[in-house]
Each structure stands twice: as C-alpha cells, then as structure tokens.
N, C-alpha and C. Protein backbone atom coordinates (compact mmCIF):
# COMPACT_ATOMS: atom_id res chain seq x y z
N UNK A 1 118.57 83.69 150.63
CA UNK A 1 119.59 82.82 150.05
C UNK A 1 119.02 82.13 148.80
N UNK A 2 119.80 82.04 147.85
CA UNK A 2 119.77 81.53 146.37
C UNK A 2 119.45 80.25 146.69
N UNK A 3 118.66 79.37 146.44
CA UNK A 3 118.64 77.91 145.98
C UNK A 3 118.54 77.08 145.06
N UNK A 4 118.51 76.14 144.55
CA UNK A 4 118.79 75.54 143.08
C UNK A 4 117.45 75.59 142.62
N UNK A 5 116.43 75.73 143.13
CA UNK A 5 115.20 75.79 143.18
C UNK A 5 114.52 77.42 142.61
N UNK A 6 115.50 78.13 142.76
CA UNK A 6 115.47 79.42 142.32
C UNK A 6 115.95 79.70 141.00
N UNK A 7 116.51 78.81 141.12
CA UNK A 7 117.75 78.95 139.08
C UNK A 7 116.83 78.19 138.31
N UNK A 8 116.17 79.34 137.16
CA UNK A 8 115.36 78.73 136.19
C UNK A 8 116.19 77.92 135.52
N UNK A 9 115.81 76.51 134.68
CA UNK A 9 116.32 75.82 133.59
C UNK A 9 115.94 76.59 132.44
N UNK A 10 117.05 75.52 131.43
CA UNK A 10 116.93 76.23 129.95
C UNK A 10 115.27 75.96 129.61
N UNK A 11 114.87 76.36 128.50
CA UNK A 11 113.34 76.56 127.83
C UNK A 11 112.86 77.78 128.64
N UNK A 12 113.45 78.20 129.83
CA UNK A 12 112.62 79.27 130.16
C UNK A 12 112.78 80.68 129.38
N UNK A 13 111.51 81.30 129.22
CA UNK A 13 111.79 82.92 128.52
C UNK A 13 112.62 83.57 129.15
N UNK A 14 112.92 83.85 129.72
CA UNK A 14 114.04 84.66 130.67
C UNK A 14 115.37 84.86 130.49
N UNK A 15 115.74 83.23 130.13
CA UNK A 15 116.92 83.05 129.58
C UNK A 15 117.21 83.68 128.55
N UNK A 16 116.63 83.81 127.65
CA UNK A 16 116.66 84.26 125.90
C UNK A 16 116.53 86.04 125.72
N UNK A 17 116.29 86.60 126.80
CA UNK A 17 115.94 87.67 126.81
C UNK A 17 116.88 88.39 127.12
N UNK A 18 117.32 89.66 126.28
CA UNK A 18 118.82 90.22 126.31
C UNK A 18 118.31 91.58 127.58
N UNK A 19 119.11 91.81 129.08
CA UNK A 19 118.59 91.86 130.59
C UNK A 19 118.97 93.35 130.24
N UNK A 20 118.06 93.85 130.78
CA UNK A 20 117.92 95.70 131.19
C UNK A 20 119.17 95.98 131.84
N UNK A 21 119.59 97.12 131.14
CA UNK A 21 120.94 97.66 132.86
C UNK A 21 120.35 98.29 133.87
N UNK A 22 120.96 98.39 134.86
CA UNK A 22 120.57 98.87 136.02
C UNK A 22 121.08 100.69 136.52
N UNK A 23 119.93 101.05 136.87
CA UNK A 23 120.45 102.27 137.42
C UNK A 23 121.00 102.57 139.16
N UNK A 24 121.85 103.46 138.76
CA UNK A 24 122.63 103.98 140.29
C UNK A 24 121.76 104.89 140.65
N UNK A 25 121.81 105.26 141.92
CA UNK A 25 122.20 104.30 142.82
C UNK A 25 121.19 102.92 142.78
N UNK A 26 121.45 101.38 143.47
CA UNK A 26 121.13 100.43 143.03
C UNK A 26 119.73 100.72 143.86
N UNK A 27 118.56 100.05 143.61
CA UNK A 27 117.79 100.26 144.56
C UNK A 27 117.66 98.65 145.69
N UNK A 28 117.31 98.93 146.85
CA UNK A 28 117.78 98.05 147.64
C UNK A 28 117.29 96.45 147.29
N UNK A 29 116.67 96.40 146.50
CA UNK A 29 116.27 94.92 145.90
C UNK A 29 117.73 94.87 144.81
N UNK A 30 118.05 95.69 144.31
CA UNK A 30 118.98 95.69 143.41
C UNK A 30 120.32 95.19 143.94
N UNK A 31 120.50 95.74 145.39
CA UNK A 31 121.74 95.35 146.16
C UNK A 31 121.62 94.12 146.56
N UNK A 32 120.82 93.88 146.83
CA UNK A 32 120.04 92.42 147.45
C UNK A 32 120.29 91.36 146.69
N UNK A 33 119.85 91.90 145.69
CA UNK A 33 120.21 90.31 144.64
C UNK A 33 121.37 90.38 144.17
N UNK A 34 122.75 91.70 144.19
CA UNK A 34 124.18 91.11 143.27
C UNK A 34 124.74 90.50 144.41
N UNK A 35 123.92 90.77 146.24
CA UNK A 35 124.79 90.19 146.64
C UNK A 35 124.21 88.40 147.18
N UNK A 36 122.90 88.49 147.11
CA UNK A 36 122.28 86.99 147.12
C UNK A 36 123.42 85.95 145.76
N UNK A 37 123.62 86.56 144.79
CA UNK A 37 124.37 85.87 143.42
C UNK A 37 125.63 85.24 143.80
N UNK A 38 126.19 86.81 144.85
CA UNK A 38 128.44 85.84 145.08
C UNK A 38 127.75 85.36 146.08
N UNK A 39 126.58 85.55 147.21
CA UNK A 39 126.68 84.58 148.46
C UNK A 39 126.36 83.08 147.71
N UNK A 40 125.93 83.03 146.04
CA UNK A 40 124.97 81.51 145.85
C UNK A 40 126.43 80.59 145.43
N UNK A 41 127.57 82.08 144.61
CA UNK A 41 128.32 81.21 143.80
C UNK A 41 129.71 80.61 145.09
N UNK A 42 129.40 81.41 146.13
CA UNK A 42 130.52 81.41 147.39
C UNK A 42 129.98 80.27 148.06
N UNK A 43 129.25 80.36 148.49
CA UNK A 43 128.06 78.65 149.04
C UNK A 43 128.47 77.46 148.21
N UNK A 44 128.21 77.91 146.64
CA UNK A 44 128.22 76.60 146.26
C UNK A 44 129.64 75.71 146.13
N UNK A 45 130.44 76.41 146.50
CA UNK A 45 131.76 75.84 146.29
C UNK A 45 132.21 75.70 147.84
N UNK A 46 131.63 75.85 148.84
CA UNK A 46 132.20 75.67 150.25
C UNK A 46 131.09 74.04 150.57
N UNK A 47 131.95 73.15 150.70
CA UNK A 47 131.25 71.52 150.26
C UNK A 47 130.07 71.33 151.16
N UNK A 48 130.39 72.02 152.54
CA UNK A 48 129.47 71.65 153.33
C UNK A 48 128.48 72.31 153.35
N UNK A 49 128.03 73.48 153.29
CA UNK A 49 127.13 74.53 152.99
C UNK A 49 126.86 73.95 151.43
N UNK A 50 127.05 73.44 150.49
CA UNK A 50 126.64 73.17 149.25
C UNK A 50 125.86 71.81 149.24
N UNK A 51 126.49 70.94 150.11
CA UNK A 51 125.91 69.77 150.71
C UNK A 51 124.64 69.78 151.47
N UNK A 52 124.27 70.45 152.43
CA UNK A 52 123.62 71.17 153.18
C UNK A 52 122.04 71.32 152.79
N UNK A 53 122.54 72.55 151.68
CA UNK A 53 121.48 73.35 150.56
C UNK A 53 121.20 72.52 149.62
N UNK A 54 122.26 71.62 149.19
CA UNK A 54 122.00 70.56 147.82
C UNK A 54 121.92 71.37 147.03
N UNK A 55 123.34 72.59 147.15
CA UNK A 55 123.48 73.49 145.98
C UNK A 55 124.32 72.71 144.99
N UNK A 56 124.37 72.88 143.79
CA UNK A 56 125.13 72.51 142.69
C UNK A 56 126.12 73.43 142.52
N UNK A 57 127.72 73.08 142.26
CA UNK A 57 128.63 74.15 142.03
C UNK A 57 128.46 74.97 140.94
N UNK A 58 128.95 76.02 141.34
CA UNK A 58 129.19 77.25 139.91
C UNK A 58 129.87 78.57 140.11
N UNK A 59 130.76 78.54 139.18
CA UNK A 59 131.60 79.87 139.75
C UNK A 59 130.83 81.37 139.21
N UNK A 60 130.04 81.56 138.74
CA UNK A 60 129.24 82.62 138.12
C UNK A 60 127.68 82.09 138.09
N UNK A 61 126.98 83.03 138.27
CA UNK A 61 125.30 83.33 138.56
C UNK A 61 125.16 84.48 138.20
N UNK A 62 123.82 84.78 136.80
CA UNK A 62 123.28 85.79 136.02
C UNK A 62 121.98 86.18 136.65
N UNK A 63 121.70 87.47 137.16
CA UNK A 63 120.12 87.72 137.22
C UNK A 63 119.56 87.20 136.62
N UNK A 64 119.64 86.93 135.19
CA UNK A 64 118.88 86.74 134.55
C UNK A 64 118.17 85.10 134.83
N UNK A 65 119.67 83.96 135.63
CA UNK A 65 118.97 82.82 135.68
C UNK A 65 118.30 82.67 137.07
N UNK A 66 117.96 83.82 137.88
CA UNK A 66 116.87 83.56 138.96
C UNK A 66 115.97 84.81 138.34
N UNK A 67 115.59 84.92 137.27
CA UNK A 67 114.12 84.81 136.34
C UNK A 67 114.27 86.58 136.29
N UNK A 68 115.28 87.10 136.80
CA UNK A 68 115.73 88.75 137.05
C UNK A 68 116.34 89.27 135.66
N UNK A 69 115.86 89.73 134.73
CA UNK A 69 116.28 90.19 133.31
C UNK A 69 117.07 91.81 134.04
N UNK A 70 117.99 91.37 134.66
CA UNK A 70 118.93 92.63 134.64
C UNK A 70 119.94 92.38 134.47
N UNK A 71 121.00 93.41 134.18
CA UNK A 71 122.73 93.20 133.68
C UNK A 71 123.38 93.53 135.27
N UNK A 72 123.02 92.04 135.83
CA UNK A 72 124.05 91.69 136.79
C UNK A 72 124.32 90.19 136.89
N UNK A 73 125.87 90.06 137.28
CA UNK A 73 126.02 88.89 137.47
C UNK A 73 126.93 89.21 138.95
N UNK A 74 127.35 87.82 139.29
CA UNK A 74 128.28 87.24 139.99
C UNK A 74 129.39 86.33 139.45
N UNK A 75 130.47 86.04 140.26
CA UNK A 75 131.99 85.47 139.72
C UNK A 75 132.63 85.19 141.40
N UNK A 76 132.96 83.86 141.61
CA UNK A 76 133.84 83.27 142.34
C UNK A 76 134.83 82.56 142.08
N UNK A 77 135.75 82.58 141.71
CA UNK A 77 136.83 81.77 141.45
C UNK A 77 137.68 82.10 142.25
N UNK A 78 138.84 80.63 142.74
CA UNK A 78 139.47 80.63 143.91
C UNK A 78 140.81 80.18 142.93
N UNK A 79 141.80 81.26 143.01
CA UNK A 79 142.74 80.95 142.33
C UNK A 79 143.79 80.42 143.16
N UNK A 80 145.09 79.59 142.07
CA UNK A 80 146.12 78.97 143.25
C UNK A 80 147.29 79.90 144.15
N UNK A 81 147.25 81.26 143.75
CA UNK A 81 148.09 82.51 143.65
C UNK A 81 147.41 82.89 144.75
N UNK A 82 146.70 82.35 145.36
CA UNK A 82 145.82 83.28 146.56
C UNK A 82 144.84 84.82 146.48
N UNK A 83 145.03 84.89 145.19
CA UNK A 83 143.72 86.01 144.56
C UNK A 83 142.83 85.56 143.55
N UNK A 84 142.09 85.38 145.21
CA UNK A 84 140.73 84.87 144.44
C UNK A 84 139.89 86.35 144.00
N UNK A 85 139.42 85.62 142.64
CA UNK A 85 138.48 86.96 142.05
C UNK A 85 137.23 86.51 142.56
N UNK A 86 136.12 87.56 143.03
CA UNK A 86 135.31 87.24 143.52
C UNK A 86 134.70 88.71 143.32
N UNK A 87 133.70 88.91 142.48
CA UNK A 87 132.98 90.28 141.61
C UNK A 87 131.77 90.04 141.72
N UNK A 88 130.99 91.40 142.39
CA UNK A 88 129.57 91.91 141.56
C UNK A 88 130.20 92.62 140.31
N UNK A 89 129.22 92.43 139.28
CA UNK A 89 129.37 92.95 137.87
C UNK A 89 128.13 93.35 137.29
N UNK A 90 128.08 94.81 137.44
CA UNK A 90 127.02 95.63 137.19
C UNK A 90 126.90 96.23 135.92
N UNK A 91 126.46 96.43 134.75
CA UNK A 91 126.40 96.43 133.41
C UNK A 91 127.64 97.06 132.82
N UNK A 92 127.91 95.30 132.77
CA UNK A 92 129.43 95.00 132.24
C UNK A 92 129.70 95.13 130.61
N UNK A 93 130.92 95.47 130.39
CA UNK A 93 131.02 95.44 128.34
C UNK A 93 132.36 95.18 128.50
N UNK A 94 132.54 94.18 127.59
CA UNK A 94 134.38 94.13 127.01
C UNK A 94 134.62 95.10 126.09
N UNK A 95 135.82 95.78 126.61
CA UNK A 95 135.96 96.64 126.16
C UNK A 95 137.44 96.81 124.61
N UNK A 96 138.43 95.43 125.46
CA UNK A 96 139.21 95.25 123.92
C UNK A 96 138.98 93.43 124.63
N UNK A 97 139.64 92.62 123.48
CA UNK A 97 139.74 91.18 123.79
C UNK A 97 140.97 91.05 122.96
N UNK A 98 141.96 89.54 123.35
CA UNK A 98 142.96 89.42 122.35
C UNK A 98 141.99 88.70 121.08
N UNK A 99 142.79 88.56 120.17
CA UNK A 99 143.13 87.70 118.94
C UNK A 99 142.40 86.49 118.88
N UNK A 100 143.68 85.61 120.15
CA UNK A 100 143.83 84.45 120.32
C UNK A 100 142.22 84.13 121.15
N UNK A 101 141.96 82.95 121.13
CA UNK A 101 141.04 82.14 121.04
C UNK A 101 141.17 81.19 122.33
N UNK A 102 140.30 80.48 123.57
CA UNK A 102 140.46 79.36 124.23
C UNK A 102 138.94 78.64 124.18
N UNK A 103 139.45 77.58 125.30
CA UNK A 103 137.66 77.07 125.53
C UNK A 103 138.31 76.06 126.60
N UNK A 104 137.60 75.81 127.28
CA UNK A 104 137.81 74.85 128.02
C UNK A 104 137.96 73.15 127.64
N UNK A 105 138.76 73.14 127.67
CA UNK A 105 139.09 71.10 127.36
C UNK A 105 137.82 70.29 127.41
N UNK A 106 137.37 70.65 128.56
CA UNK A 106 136.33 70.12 129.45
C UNK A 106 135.10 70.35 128.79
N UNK A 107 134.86 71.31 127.87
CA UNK A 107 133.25 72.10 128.03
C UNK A 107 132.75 72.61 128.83
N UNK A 108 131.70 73.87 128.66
CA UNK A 108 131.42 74.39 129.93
C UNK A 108 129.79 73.67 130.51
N UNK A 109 129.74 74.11 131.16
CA UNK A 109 128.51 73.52 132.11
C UNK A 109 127.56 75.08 132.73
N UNK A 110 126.65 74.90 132.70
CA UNK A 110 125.79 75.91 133.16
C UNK A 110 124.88 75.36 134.39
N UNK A 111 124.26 76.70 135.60
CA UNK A 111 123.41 76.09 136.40
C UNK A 111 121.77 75.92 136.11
N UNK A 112 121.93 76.82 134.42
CA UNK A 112 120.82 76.35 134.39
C UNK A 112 120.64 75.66 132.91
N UNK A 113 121.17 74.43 132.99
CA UNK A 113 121.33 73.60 132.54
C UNK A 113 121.46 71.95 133.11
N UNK A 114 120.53 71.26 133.18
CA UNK A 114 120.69 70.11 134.09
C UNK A 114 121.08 68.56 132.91
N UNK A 115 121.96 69.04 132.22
CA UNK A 115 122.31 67.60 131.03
C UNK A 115 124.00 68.43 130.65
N UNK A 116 124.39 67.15 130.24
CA UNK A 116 125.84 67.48 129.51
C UNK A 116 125.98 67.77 128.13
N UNK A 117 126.35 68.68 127.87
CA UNK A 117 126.60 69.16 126.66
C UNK A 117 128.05 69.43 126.31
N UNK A 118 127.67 68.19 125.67
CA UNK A 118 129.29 68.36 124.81
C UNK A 118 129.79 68.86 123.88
N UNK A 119 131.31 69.72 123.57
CA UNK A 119 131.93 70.33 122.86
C UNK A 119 132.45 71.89 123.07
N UNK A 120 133.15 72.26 122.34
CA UNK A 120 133.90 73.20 122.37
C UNK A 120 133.42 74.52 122.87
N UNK A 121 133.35 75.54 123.47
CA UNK A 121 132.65 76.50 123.45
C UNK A 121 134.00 77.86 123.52
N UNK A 122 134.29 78.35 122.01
CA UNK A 122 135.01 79.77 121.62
C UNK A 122 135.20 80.77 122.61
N UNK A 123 135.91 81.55 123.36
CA UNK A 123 135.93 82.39 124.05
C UNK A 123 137.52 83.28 123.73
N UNK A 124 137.13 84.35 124.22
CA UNK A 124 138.52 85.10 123.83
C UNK A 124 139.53 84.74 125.02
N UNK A 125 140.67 84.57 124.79
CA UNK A 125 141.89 84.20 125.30
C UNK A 125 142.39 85.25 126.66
N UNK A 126 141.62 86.48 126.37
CA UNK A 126 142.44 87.55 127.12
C UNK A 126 141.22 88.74 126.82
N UNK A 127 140.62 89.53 128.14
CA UNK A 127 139.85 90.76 127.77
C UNK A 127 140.13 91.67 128.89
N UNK A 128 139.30 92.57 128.66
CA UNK A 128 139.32 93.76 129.18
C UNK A 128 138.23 94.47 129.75
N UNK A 129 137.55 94.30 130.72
CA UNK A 129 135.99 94.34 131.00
C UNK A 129 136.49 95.64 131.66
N UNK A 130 135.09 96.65 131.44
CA UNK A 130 134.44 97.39 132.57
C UNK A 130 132.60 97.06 133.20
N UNK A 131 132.88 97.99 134.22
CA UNK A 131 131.84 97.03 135.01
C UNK A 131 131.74 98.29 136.11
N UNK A 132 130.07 97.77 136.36
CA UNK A 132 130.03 98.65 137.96
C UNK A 132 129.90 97.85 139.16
N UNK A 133 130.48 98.03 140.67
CA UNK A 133 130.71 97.23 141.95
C UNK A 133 129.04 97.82 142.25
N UNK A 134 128.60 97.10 143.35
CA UNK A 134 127.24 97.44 143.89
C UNK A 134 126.70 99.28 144.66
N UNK A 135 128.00 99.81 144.57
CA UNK A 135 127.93 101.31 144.89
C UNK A 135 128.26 102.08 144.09
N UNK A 136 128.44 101.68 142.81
CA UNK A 136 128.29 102.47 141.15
C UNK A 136 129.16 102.68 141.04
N UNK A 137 130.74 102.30 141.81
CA UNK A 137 131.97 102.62 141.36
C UNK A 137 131.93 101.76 139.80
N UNK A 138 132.65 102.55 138.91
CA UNK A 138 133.14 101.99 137.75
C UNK A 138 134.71 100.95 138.06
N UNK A 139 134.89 99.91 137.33
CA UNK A 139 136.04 99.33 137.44
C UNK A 139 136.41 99.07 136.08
N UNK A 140 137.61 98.74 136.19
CA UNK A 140 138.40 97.92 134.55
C UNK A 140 139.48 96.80 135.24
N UNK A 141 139.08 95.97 134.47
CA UNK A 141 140.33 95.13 134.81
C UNK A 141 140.13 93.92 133.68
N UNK A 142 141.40 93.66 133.78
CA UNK A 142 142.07 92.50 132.69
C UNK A 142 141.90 91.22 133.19
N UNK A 143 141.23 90.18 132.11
CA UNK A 143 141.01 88.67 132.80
C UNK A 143 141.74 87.96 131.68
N UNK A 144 142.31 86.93 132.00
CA UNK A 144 142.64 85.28 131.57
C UNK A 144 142.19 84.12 131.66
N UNK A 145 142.48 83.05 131.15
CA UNK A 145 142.43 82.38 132.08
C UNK A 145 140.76 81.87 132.32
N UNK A 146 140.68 81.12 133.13
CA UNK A 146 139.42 80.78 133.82
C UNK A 146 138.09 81.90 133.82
N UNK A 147 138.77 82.96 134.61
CA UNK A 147 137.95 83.97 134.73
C UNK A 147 137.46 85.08 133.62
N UNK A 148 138.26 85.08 132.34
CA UNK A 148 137.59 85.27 130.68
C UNK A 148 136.71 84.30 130.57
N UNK A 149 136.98 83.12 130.64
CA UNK A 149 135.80 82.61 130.15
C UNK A 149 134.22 82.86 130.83
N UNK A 150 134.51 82.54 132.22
CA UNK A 150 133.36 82.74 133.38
C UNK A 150 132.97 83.90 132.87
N UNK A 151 133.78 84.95 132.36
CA UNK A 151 133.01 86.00 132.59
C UNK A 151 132.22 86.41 131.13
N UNK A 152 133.01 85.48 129.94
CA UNK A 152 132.70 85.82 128.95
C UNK A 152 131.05 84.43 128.59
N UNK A 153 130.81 83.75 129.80
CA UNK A 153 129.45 82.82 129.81
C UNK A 153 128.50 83.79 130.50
N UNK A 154 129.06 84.61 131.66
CA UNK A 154 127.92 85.14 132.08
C UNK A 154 127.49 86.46 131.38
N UNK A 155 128.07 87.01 130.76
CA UNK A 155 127.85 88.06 130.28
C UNK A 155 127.08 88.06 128.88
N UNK A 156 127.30 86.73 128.52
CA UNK A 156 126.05 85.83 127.41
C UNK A 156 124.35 86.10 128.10
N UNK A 157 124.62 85.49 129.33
CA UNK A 157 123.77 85.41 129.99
C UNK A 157 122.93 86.61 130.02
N UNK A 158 123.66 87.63 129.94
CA UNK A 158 122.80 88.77 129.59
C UNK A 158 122.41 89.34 128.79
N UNK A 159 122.80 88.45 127.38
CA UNK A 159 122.12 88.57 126.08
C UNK A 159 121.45 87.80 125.48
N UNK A 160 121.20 86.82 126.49
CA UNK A 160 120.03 86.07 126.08
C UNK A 160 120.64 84.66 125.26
N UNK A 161 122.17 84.79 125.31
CA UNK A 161 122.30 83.47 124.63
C UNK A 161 123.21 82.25 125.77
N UNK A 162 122.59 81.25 125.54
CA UNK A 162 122.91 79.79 126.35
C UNK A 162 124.70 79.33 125.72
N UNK A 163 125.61 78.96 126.63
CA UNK A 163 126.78 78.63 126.02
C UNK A 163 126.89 77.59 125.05
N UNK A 164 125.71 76.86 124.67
CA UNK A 164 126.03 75.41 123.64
C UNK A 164 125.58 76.61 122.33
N UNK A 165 125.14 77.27 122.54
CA UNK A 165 124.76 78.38 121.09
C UNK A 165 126.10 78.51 120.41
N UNK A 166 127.37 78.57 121.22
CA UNK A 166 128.38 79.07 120.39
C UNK A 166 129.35 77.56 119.91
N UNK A 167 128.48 76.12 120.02
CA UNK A 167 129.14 75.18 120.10
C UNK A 167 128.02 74.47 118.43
N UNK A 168 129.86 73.96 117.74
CA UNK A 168 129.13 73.57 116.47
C UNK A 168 128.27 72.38 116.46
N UNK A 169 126.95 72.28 116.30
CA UNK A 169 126.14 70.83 116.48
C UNK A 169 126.78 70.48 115.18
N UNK A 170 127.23 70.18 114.02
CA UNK A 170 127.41 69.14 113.42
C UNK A 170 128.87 68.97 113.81
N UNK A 171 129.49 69.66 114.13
CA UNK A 171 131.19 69.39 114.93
C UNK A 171 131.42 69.77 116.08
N UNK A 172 131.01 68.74 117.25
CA UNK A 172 131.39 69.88 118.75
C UNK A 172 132.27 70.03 118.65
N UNK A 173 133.27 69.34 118.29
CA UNK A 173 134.86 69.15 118.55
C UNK A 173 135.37 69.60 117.68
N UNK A 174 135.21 70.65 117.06
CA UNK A 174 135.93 71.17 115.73
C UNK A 174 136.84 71.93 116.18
N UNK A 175 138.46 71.93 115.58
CA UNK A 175 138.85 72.36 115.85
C UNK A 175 139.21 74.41 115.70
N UNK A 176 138.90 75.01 116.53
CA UNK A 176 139.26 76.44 117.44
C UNK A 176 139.97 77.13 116.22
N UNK A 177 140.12 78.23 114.93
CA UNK A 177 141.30 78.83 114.99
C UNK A 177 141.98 79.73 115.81
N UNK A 178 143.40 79.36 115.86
CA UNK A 178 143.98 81.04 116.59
C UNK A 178 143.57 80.22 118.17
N UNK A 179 143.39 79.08 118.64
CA UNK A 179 143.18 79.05 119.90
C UNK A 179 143.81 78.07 120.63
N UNK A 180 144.29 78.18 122.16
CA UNK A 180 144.74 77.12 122.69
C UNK A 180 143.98 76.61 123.83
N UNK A 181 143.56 75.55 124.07
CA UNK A 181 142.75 75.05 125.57
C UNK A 181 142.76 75.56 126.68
N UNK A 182 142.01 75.97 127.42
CA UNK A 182 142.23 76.20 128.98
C UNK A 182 142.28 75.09 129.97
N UNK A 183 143.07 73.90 130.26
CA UNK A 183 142.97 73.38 130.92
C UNK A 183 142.15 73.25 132.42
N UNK A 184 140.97 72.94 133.00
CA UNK A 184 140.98 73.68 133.83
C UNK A 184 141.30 71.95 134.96
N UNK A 185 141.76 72.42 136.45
CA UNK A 185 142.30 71.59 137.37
C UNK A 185 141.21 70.48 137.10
C-alpha cells in the first residue's frame, strides 16, 4: 500500500524526468504498482481509511511521484451521474483536444506538493486520450470536465513538468483565452 511517505516532494529528480513507457505484457512489479496507484487514489478519498493512513486526498497518482520514472498513472474520480471514472493509464497520448480552454477556479493542488500554489493552471476543455488498461488492452475515450484536467496534470507528470510550470508567475490570475472555469464542487 501507497503511503504519503512514499510520494516524493517537488525538488526531487524524478519529478523532472520525462518516464519510460512500459512494455506488454506488464511485468508483475509493473502490475503491482498501476494497481498500488487507484488502490492510493481510492483510499485517499474513502475518509476513514485516509484518516487511518494519514493519507492526503488526490484523485490521480503518477509512477513517476513514488520515485517510478514510468508512463503510468492512476485516476479516481467519483462523479454525480454515478460513473465514476476510475483508470489504470498505461502510456497514455492525447490524441485530438478542443479549442476551448479551462482550469480550475480553485487551482490545482498536487500530492507532491506540500504548499499552495496559487493561480490559474491552462488545460484543454475537452480531449481524447488513448491509453493501455493493465492487460495491454488499448482504450480511447473522451474526457471533460474534471477528469481532462486530472488527466491532463498527470500525464505532465510524465513529462517531467510540475502543474505551477504552466501558471504565469508575474500573473497567476491572468486571464485564460478561449477558456471557461471548471468549477469544481
């Protein structure tokens, strides 16, 4: 099991380092860790088990931030529609994105990041990912919403860049073209 103790902070090399893909079939350390990632991001959002562990919430976890330079992540999000997305994502690429532009109201927050960082962070409005599940099936599917962004932070994550990188230091708050807020609850 993942612990907060396991998630390198920023300054580490690891972070910065754009993560190897992985070959099929996965090898069993390989399976091990996409699925240690949804059990860390599924934990951390169930209060008592997060309480417990003195896990910190997060809906996405990158190999790369438990010190693993590979192109895998994880994604939990619990939507109000009752489909919750909940993905291993095995060397993932967007494949089209819209136009339009969001970011979260809020700013985003990372787990391996322990300070607030404020301002805007750009993301595409609407994409189109492919990706491999932990048994090398290929997938495609279309995100919005919450889960573009999540997916468009972790997939940073595997290029080595931190989400305040895409946030203007002399204007956090500048305003977006072409973009509208993602409110999130």
């Amino acid at each position: 099991m993942i612990l907060m103790n396991d998630i390198i902070r920023e300054g580490h090399p690891t972070l910065r380092v754009r993560a190897e893909e992985v070959t099929f079939p996965l090898t069993a350390e390989d399976k091990q860790l996409a699925t240690d990632l949804l059990d860390y991001v599924i934990n951390s959002q169930d209060d008592d088990i997060a309480e417990k562990y003195e896990l910190r919430a997060g809906i996405g976890l990158a190999a790369p931030q438990v010190n693993q330079p590979k192109r895998i992540f994880a994604l939990h999000i619990e939507q109000e529609n009752d489909k919750d997305l909940s993905l291993v994502v095995i060397n993932p690429r967007i494949v089209s994105h819209s136009v339009e532009k969001t970011y979260l109201s809020t700013g985003e927050g990372c787990l391996s990041v322990d300070r607030e960082v404020e301002g805007f962070v750009p993301r595409y409005a609407r994409i189109t990912i492919k990706a491999f599940d932990a048994d090398g099936n290929e997938y495609k599917k279309r995100l919005k919403g919450l889960p573009a962004i999540a997916f468009q932070h972790e997939l940073d994550h595997l290029n080595g860049i931190m989400f305040y990188d895409h946030i203007d230091p002399k204007d956090p708050y500048k305003e977006i073209p072409d973009s509208s807020p993602y409110e999130s609850e």
